[in-house]
Protein backbone atom coordinates (compact mmCIF):
# COMPACT_ATOMS: atom_id res chain seq x y z
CA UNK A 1 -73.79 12.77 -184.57
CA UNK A 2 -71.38 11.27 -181.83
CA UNK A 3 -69.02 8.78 -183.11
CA UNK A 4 -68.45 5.53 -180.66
CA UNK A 5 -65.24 3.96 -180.02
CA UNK A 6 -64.43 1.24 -178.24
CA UNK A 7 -60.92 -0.26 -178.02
CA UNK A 8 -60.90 -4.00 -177.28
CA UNK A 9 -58.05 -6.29 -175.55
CA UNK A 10 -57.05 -7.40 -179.01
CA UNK A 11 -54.29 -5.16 -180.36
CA UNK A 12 -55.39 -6.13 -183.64
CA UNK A 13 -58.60 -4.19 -184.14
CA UNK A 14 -60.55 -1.53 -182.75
CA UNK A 15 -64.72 -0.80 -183.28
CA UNK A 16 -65.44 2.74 -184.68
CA UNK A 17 -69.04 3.66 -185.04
CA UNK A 18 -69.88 0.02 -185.13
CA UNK A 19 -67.41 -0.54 -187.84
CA UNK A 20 -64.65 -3.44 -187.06
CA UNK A 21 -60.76 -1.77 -188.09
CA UNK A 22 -57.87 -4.21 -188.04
CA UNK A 23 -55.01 -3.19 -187.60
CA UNK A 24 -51.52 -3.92 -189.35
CA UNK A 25 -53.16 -5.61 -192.46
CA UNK A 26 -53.01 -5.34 -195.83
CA UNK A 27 -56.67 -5.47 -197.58
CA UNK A 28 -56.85 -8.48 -199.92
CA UNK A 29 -57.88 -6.39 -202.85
CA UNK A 30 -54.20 -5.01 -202.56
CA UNK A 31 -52.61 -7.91 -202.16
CA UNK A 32 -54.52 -9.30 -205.47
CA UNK A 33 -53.59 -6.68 -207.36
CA UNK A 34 -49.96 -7.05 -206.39
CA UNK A 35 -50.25 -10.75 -207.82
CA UNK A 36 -52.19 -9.62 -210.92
CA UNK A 37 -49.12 -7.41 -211.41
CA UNK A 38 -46.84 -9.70 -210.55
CA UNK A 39 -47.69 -12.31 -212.84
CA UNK A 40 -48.16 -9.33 -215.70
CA UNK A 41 -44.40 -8.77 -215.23
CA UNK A 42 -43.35 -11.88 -215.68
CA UNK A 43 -45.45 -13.07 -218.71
CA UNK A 44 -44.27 -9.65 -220.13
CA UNK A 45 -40.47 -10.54 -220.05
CA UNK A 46 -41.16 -13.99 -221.11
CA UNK A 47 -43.08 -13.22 -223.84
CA UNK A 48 -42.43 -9.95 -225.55
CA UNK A 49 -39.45 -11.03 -228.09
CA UNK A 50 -36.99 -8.71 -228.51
CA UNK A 51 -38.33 -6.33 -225.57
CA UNK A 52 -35.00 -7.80 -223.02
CA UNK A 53 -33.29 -9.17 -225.35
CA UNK A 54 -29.58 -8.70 -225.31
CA UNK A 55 -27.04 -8.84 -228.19
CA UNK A 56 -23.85 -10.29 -228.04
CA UNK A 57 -21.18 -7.63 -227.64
CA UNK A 58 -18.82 -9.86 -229.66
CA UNK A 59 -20.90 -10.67 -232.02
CA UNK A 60 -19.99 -9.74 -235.95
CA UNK A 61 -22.49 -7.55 -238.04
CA UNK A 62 -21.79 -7.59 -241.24
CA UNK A 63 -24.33 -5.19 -241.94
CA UNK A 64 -23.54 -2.50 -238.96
CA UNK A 65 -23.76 0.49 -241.64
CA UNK A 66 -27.07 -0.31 -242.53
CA UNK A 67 -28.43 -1.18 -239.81
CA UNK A 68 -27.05 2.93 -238.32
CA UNK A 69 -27.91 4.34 -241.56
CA UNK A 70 -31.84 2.77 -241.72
CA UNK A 71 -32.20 3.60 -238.00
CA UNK A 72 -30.38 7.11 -238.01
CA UNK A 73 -29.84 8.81 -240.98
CA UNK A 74 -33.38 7.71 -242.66
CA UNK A 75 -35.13 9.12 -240.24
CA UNK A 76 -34.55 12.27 -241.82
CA UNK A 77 -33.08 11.69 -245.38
CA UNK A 78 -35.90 9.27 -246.25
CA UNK A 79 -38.72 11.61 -245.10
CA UNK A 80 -38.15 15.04 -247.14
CA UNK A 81 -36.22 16.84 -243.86
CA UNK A 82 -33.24 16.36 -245.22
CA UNK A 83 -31.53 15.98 -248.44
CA UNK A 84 -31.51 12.22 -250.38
CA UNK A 85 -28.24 10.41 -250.06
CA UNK A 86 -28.79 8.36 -253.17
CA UNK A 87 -25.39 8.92 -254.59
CA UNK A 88 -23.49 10.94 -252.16
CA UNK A 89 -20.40 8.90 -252.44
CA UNK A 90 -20.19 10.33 -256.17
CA UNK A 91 -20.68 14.17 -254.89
CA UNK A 92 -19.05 14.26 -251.78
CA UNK A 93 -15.32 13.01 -250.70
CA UNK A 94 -15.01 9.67 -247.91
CA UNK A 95 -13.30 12.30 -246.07
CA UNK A 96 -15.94 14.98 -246.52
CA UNK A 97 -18.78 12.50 -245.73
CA UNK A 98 -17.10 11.02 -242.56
CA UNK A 99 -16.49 14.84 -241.62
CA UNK A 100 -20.40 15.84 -241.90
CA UNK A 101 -21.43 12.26 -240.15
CA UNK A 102 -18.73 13.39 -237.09
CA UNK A 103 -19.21 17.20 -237.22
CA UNK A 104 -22.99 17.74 -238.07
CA UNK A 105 -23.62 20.36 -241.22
CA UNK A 106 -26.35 22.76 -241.81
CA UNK A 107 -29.66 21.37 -239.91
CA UNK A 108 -28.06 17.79 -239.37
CA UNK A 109 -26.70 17.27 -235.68
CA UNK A 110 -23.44 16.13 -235.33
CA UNK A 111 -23.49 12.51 -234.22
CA UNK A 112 -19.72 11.13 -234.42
CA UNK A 113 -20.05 10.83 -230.28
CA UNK A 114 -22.92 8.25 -230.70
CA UNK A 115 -20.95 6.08 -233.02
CA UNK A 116 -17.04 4.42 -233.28
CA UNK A 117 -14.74 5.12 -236.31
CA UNK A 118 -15.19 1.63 -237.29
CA UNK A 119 -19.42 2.20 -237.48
CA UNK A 120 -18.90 5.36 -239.55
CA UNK A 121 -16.62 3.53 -241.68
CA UNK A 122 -19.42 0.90 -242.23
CA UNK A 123 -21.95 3.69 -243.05
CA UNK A 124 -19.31 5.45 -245.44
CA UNK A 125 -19.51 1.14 -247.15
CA UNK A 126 -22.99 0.82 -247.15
CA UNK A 127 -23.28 4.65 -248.56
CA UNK A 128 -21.23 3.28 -251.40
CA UNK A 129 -23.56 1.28 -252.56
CA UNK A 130 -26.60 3.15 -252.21
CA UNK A 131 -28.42 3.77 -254.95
């Protein structure tokens, strides 16, 4: 089977086997699925709370220890992985606990880098209290 081409004046298109090819154009499938997309995006960073939302660097947190300790720490001491911290303040020294937080011990991974002396302080508070 012999394939035809033709070229015409028009820089724009050529005839292949009877077939019309532009040239130097996007299909409009493409270009509706870039608007589809588009549009996604933007809905998505309206409406998805929370998603690119951005917090105050200034802003007091009263509750910074719990909020590291529920979102760090419980991930193992609440499951079973890991010992329960319910009263650690009464077995183990500040200075001890701070240490181990800093440091790592045993299985736990040391995550002082992750977190300022004033956050580990609040975790050392809110350990106080947990009961």
């Amino acid at each position: 089977m012999k394939k035809e081409y033709q070229q015409h004046d028009s820089k724009d298109e050529d005839i292949v086997s009877g077939i019309k090819i532009e040239h130097n154009k996007v299909p409009k499938l493409l270009v509706a699925v870039f608007y589809v997309v588009a549009i996604w995006a933007i809905g998505y960073a309206i409406f998805m709370p929370g998603k690119l939302a951005v917090e105050p660097a200034a802003a007091p947190q009263d509750n910074k220890g719990e909020l590291i300790f529920t979102g760090t720490c419980l991930n193992c001491h609440a499951t079973g992985a890991a010992p329960d911290l319910k009263g650690v303040t009464d077995r183990m020294s500040e200075e001890d606990i701070k240490n181990v937080i800093k440091k790592g011990r045993n299985t736990m991974p040391a995550i002082g880098h992750l977190y300022t002396e004033k956050e580990i302080d609040k975790v050392y508070e809110y350990l106080e209290d947990y009961r």
